[in-house]
N, C-alpha and C. Protein backbone atom coordinates (compact mmCIF):
# COMPACT_ATOMS: atom_id res chain seq x y z
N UNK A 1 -40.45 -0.67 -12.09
CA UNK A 1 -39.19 -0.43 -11.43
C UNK A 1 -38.20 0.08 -12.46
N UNK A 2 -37.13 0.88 -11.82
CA UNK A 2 -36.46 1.11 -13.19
C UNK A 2 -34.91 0.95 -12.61
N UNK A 3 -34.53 1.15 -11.78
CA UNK A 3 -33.17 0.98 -11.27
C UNK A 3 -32.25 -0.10 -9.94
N UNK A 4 -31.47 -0.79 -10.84
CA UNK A 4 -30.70 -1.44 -10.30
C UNK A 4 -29.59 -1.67 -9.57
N UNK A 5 -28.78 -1.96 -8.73
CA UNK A 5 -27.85 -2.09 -8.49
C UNK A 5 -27.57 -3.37 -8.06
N UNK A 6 -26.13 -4.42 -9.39
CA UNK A 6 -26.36 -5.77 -8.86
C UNK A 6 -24.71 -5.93 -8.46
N UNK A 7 -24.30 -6.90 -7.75
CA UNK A 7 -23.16 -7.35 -7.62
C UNK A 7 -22.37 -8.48 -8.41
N UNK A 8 -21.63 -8.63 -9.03
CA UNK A 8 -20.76 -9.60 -9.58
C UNK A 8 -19.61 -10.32 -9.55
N UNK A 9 -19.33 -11.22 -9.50
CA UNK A 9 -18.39 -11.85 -9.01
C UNK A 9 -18.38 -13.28 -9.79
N UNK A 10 -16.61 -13.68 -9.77
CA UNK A 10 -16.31 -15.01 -10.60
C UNK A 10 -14.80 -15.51 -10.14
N UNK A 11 -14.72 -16.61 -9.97
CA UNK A 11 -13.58 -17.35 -8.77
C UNK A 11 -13.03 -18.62 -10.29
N UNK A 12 -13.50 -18.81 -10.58
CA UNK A 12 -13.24 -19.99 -11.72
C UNK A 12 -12.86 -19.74 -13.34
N UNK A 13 -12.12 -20.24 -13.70
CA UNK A 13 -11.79 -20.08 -15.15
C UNK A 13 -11.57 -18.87 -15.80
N UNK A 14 -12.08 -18.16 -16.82
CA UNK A 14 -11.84 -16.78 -16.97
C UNK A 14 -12.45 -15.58 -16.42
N UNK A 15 -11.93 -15.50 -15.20
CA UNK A 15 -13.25 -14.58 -14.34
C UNK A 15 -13.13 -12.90 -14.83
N UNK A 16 -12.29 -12.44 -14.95
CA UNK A 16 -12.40 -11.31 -15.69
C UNK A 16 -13.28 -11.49 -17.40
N UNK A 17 -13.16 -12.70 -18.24
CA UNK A 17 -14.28 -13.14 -18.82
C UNK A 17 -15.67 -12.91 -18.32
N UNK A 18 -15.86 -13.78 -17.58
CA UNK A 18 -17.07 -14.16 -17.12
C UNK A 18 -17.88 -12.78 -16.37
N UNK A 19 -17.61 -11.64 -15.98
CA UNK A 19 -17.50 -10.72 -15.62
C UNK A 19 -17.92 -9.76 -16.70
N UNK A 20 -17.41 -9.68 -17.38
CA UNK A 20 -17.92 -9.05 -18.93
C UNK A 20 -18.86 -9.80 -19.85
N UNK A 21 -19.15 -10.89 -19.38
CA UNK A 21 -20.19 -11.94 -19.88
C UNK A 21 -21.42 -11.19 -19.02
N UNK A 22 -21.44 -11.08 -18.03
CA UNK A 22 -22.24 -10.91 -16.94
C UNK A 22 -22.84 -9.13 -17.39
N UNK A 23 -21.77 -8.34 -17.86
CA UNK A 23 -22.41 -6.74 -18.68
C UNK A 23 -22.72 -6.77 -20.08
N UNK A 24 -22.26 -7.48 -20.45
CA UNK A 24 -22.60 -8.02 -22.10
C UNK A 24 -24.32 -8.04 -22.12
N UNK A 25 -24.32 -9.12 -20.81
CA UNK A 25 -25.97 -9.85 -21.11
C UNK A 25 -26.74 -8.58 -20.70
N UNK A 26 -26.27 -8.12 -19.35
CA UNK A 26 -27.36 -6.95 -19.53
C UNK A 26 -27.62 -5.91 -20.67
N UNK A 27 -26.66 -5.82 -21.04
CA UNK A 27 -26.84 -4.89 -22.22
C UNK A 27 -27.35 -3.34 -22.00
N UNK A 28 -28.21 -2.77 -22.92
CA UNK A 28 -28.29 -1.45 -23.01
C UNK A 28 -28.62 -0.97 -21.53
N UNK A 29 -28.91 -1.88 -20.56
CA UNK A 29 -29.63 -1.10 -19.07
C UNK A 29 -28.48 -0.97 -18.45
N UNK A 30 -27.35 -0.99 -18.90
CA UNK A 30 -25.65 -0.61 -17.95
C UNK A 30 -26.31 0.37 -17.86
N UNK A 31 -25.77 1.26 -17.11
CA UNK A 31 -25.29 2.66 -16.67
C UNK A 31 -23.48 2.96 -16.47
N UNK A 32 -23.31 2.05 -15.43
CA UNK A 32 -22.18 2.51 -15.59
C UNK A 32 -21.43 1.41 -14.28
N UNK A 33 -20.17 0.72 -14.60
CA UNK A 33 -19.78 -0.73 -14.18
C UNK A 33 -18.42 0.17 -13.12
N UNK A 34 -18.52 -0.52 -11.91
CA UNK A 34 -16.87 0.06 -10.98
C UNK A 34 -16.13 -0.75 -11.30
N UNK A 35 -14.93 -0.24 -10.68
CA UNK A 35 -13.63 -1.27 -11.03
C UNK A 35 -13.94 -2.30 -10.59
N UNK A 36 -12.51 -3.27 -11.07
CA UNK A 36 -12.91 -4.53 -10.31
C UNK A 36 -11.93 -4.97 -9.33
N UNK A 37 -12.50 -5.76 -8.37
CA UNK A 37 -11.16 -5.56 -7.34
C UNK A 37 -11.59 -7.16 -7.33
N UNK A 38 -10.26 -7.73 -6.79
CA UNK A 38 -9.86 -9.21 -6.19
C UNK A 38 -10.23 -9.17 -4.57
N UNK A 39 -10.74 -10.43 -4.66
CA UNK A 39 -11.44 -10.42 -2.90
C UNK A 39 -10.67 -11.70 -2.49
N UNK A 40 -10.53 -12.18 -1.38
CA UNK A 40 -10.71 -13.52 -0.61
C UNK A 40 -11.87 -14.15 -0.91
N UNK A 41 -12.18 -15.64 -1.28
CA UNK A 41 -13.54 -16.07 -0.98
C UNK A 41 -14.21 -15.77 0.17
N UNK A 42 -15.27 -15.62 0.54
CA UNK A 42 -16.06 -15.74 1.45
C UNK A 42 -17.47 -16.33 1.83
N UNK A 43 -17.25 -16.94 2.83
CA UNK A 43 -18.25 -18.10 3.56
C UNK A 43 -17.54 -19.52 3.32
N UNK A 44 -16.95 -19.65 2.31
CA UNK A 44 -16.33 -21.16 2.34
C UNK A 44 -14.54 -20.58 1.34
N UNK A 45 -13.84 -20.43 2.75
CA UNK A 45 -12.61 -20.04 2.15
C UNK A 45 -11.77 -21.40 1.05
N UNK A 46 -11.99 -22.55 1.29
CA UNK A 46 -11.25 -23.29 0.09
C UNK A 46 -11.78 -23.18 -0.97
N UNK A 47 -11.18 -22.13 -2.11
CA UNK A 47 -11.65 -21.72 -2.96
C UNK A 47 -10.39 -20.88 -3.73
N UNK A 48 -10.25 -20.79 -4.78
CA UNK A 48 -9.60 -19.39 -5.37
C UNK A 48 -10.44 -17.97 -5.17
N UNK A 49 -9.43 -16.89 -5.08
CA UNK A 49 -9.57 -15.37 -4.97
C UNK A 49 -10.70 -15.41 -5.87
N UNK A 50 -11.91 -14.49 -5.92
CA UNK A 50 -12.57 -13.61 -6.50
C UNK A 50 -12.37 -12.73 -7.24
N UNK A 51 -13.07 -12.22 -8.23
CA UNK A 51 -12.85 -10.64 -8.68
C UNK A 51 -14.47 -10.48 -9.04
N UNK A 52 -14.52 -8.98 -8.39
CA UNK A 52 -15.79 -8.45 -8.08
C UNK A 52 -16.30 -7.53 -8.86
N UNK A 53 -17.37 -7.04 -9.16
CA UNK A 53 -17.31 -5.83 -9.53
C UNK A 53 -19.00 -5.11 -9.13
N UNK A 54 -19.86 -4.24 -9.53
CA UNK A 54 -20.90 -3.78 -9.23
C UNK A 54 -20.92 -2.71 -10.47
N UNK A 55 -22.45 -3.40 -10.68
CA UNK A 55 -23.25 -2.27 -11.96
C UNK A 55 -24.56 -2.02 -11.55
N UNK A 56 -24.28 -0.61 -12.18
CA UNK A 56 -25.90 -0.03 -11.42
C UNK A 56 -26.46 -0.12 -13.38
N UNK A 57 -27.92 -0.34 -13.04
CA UNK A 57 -28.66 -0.66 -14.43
C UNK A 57 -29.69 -0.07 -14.45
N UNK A 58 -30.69 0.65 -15.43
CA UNK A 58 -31.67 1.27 -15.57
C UNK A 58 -32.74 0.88 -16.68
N UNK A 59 -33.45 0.37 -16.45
CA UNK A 59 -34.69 -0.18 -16.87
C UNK A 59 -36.03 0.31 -16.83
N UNK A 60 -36.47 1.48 -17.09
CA UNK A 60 -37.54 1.76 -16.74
C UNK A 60 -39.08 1.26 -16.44
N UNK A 61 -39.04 0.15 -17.32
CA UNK A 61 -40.11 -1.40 -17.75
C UNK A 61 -39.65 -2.12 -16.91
N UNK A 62 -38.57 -2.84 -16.36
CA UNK A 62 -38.45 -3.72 -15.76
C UNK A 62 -38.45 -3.74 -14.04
N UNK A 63 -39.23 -4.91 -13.69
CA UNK A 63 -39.43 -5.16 -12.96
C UNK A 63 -38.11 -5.77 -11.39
N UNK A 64 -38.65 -5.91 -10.14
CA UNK A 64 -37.66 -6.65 -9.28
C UNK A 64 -37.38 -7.89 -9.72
N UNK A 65 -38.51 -8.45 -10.37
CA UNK A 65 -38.11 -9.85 -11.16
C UNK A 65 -37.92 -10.44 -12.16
N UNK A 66 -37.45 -8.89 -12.96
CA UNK A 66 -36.82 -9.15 -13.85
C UNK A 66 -35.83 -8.92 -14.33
N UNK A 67 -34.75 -8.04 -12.88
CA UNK A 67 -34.01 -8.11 -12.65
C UNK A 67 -32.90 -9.11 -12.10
N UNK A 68 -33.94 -10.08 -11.59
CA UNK A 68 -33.49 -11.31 -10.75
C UNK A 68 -33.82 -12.16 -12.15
N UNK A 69 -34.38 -12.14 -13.33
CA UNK A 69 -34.06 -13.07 -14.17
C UNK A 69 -32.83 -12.43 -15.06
N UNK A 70 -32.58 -11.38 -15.39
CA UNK A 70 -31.36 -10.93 -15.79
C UNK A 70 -30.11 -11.51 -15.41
N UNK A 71 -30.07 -11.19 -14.02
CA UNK A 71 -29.13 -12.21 -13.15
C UNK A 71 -29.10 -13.67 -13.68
N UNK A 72 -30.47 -14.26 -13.76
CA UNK A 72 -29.82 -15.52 -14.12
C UNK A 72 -29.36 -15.88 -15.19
N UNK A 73 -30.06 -14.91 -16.43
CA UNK A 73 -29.27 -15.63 -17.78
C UNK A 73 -28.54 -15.16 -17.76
N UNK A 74 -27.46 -14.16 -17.17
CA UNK A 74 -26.37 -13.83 -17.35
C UNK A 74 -25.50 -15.15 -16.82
N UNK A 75 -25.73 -15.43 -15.26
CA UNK A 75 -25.02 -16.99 -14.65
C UNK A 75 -24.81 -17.69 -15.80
N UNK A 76 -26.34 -18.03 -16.55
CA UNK A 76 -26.22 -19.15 -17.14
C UNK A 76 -25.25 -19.03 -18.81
N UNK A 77 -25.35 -17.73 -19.06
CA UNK A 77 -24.40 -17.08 -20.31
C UNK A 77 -22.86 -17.85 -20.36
N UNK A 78 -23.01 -17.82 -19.05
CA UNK A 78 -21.05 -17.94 -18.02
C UNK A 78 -21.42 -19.66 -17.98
N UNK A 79 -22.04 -20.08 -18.04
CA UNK A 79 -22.05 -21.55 -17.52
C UNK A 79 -22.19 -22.11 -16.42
N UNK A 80 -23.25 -21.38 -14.91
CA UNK A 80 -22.65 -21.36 -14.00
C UNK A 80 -23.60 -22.58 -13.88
N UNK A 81 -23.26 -23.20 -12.95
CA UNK A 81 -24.05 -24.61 -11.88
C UNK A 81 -23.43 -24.60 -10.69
N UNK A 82 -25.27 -24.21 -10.43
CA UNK A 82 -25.28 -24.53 -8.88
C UNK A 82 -25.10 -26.05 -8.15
N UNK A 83 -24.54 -25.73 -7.05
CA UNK A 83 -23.63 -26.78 -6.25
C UNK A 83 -25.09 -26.68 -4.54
N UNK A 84 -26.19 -27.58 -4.79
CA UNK A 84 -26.13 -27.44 -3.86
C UNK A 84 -25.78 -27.81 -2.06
N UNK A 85 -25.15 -28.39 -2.54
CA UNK A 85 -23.96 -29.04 -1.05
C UNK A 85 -23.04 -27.61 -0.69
N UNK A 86 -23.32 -26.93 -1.19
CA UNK A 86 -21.41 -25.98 -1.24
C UNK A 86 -22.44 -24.29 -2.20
N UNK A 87 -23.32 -24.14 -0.66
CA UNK A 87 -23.45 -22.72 -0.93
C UNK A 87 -22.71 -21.65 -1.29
N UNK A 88 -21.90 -21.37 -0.66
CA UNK A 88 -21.07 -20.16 -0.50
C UNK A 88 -19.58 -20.93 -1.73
N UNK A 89 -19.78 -21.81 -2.44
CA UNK A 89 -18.63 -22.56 -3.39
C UNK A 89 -18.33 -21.47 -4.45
N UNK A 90 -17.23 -22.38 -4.96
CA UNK A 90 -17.25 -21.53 -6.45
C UNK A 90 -18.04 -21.47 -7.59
N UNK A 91 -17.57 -20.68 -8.33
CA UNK A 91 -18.57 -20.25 -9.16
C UNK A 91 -18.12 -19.67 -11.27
N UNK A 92 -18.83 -19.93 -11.82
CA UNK A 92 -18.08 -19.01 -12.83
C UNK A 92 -19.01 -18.14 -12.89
N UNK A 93 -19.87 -17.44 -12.38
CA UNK A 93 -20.02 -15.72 -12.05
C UNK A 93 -21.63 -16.18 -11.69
N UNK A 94 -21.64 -15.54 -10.59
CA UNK A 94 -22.27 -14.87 -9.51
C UNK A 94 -23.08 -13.80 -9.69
N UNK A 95 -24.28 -13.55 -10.05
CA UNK A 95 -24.95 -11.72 -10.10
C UNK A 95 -25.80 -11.98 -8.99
N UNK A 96 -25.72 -11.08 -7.85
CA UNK A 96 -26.67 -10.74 -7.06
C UNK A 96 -27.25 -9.65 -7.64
N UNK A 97 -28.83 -9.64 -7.00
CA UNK A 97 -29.30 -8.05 -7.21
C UNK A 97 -29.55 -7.65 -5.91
N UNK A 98 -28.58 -6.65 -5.62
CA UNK A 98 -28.60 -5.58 -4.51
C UNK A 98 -30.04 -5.02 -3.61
N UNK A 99 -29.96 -4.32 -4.87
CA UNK A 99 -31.38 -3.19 -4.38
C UNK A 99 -31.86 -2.65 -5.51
N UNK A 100 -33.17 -2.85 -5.86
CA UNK A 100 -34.07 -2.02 -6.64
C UNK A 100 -34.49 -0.71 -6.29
N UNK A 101 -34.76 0.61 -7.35
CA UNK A 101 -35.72 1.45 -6.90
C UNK A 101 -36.48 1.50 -7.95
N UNK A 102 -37.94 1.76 -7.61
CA UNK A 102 -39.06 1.87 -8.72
C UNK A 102 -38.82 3.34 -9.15
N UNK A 103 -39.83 3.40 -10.39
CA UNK A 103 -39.69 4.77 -10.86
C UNK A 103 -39.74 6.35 -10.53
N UNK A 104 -40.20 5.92 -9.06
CA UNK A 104 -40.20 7.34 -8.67
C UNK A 104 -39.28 7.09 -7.22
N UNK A 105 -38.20 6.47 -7.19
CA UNK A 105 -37.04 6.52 -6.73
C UNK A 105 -36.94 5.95 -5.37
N UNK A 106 -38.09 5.15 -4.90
CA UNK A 106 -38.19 4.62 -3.44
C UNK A 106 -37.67 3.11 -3.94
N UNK A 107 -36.83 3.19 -2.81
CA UNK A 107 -36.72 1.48 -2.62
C UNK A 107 -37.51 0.06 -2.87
N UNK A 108 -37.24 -0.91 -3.44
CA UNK A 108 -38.78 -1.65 -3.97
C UNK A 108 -37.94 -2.79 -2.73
N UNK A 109 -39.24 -3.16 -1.81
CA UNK A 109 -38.52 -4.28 -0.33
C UNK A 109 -39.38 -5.52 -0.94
N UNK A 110 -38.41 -6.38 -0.33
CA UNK A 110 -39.12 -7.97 -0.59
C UNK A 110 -38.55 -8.77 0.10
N UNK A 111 -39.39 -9.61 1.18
CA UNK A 111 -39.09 -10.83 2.11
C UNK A 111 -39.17 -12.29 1.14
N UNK A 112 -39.59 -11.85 -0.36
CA UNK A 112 -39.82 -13.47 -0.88
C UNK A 112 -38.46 -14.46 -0.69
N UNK A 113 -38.06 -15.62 -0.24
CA UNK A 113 -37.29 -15.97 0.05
C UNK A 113 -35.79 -16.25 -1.64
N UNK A 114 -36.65 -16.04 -2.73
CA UNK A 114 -36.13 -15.99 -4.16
C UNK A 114 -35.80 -14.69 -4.26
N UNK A 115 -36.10 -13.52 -3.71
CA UNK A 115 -35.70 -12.59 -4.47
C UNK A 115 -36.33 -11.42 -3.25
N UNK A 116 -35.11 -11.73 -2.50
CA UNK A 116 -35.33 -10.58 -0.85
C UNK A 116 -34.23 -9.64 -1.21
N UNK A 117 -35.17 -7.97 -0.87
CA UNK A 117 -34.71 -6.95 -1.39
C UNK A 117 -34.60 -5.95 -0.69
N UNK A 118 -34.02 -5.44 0.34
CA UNK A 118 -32.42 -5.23 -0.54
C UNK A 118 -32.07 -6.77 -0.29
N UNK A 119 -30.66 -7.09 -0.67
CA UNK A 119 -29.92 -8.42 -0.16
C UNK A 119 -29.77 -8.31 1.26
N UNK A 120 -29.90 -9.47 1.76
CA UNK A 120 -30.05 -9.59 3.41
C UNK A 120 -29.01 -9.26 3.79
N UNK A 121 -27.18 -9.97 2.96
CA UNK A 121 -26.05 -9.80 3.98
C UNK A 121 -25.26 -8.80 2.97
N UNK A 122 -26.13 -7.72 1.76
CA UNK A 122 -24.87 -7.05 1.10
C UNK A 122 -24.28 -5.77 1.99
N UNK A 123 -24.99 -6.00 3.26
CA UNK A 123 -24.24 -4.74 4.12
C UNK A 123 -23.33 -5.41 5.51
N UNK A 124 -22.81 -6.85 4.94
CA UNK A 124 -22.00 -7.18 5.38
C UNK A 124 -21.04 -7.73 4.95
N UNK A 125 -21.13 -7.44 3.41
CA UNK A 125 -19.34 -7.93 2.61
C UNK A 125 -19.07 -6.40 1.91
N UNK A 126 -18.00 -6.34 2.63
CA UNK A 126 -17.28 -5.71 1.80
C UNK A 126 -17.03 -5.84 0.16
N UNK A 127 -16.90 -6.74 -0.28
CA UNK A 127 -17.02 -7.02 -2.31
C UNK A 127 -17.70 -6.72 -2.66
N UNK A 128 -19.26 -6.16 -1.91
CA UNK A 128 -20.42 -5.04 -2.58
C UNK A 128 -20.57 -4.09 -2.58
N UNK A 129 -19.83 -3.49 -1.28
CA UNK A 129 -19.92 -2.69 -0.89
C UNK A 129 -19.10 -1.25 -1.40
N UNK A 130 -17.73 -2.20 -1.16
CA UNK A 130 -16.55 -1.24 -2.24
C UNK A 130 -16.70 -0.52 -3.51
N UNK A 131 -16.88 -1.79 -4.20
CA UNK A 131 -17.44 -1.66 -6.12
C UNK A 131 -18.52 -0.55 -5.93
N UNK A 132 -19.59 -0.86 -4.83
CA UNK A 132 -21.03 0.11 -5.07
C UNK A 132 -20.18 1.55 -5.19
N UNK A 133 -19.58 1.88 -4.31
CA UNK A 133 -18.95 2.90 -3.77
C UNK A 133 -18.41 3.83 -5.46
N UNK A 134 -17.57 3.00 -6.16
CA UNK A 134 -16.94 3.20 -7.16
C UNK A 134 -18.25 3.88 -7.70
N UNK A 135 -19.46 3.20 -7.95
CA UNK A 135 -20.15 4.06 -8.71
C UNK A 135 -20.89 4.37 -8.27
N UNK A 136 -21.40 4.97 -6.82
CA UNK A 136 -22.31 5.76 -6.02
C UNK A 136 -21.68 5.80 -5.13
N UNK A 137 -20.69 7.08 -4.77
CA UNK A 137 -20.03 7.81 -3.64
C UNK A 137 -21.00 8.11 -2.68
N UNK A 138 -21.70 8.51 -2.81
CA UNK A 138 -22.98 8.95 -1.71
C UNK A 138 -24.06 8.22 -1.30
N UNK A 139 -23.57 6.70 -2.15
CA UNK A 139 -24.59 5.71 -2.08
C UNK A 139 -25.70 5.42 -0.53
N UNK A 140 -27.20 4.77 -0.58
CA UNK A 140 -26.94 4.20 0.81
C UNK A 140 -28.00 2.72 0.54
N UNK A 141 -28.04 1.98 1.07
CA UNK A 141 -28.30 0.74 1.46
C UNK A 141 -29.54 0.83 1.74
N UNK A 142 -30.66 0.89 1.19
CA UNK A 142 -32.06 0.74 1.78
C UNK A 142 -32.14 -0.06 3.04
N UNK A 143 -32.14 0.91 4.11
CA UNK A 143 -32.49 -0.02 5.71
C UNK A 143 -31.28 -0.10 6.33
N UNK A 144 -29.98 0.50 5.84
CA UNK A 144 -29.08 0.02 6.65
C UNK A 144 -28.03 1.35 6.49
N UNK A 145 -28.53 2.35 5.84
CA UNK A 145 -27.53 3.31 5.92
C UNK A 145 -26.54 3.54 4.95
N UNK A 146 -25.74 4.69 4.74
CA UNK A 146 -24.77 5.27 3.64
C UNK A 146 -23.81 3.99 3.40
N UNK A 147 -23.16 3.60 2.54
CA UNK A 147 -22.31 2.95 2.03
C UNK A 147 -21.16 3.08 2.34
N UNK A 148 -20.48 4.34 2.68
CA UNK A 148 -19.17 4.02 3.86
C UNK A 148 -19.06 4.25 5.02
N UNK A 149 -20.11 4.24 5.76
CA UNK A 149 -20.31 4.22 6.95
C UNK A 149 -20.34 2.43 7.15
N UNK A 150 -21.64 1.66 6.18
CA UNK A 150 -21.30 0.58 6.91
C UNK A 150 -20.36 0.41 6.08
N UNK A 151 -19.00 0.19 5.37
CA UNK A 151 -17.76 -0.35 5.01
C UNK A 151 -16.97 -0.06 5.91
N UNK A 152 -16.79 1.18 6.21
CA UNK A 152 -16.26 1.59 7.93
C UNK A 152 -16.35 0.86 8.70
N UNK A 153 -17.59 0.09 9.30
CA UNK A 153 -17.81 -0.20 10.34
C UNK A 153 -17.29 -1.20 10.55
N UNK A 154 -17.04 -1.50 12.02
CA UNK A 154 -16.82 -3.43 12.59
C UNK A 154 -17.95 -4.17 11.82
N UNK A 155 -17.54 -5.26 11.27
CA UNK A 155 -16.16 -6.44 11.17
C UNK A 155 -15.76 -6.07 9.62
N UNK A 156 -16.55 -4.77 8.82
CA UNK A 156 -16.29 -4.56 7.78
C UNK A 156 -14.98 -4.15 7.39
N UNK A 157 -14.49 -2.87 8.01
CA UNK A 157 -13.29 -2.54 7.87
C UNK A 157 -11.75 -3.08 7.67
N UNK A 158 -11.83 -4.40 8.61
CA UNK A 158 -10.57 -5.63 8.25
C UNK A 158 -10.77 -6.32 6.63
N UNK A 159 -11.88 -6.45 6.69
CA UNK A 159 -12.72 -7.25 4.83
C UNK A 159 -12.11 -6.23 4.34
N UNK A 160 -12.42 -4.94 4.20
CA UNK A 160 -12.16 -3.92 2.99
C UNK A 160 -10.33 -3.52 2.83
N UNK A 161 -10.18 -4.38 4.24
CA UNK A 161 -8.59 -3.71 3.58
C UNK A 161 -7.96 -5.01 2.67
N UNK A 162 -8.67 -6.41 3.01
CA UNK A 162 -8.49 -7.37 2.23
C UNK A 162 -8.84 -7.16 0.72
N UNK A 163 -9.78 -6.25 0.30
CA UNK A 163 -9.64 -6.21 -1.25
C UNK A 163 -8.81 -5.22 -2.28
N UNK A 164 -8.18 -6.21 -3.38
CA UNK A 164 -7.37 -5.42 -3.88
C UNK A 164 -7.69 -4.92 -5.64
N UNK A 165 -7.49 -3.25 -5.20
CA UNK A 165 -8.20 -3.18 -6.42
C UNK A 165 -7.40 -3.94 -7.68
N UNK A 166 -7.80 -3.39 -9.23
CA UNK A 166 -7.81 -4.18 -10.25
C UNK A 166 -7.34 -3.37 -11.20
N UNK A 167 -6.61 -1.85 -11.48
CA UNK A 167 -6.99 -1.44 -12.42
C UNK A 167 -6.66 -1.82 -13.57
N UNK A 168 -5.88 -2.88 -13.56
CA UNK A 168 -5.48 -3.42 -15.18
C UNK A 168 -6.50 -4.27 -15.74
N UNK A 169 -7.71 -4.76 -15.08
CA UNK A 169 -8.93 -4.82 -15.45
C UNK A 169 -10.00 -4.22 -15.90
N UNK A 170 -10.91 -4.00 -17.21
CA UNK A 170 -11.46 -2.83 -17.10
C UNK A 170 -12.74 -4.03 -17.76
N UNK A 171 -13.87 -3.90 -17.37
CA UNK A 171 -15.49 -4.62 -17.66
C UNK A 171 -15.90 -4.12 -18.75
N UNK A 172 -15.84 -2.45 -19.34
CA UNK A 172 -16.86 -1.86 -20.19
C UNK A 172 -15.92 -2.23 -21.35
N UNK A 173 -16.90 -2.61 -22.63
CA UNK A 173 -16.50 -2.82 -23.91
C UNK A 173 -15.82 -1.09 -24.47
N UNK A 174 -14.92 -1.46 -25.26
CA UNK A 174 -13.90 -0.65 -26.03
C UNK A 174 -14.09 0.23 -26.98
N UNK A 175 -15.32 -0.49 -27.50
CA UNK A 175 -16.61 0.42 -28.50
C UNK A 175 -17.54 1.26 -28.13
């Protein structure tokens, strides 16, 4: 597999930190990180605001599951612990992985319940959807269509006007 696209997000302590903790760990497979915008929590609103962001990554060696371990040592870089009483809780950063494509550019699908691909509900939050956008305008959603079509769509469109971008935030290192 060689290409990624994951989502990020951090509600707790230094989340614009934790956020750059989260591109740090990936390291040389960035490509290239969107802005970051402030969200509402979502699924369990008692919580502090979010800030989101989305990086697409390129790996040519690496695998769907080793993308999904990327994800985790990055969590665990940040300090995160899981809560499991309080799914949808806070967090000090969050990496989903979106959607894989293998090397010759098809979608890589997976029902495993650890690591289902594309993400089951990223074509129903807006905080993935937006960021994706930032860095694939023409993007589309394996199985579900172009990327602003569904942000467009019902019940998406009220979500997307809820996020606010960030630009005094910036993820990519200075060097």
């Amino acid at each position: 597999m060689s290409r990624a696209v994951l989502s990020i997000g951090s509600n707790l302590g230094d989340r614009v930190g934790h956020l750059r903790t989260a591109v740090a760990t990936l390291g040389d497979a960035v490509r290239v990180v969107s802005g970051v915008y402030e969200t509402p929590p979502w699924g369990d609103a008692d919580q502090p605001a979010y800030l989101n962001a989305a990086v697409l990554a390129v790996d040519p060696a690496a695998t769907a599951r080793d993308w999904l371990a990327r994800a985790r040592a990055a969590e665990r870089a940040a300090d995160r612990v899981r809560d499991p009483q309080r799914r949808f809780g806070p967090r000090t950063l969050d990496v989903d992985v979106i959607a894989v494509w293998d090397d010759a550019g098809e979608p890589v699908l997976s029902d495993d319940p650890e690591l289902t691909l594309p993400h089951p509900r990223a074509h129903l939050r807006a905080f993935v959807l937006r960021p994706w956008i930032d860095i694939e305008p023409h993007g589309r959603l394996p199985g579900h269509g172009w990327l602003t079509d569904l942000l467009n769509a019902e019940p998406l469109a009220g979500d997307a006007l809820e996020l606010s971008p960030r630009p005094d935030l910036t993820l990519e290192s200075d060097t």
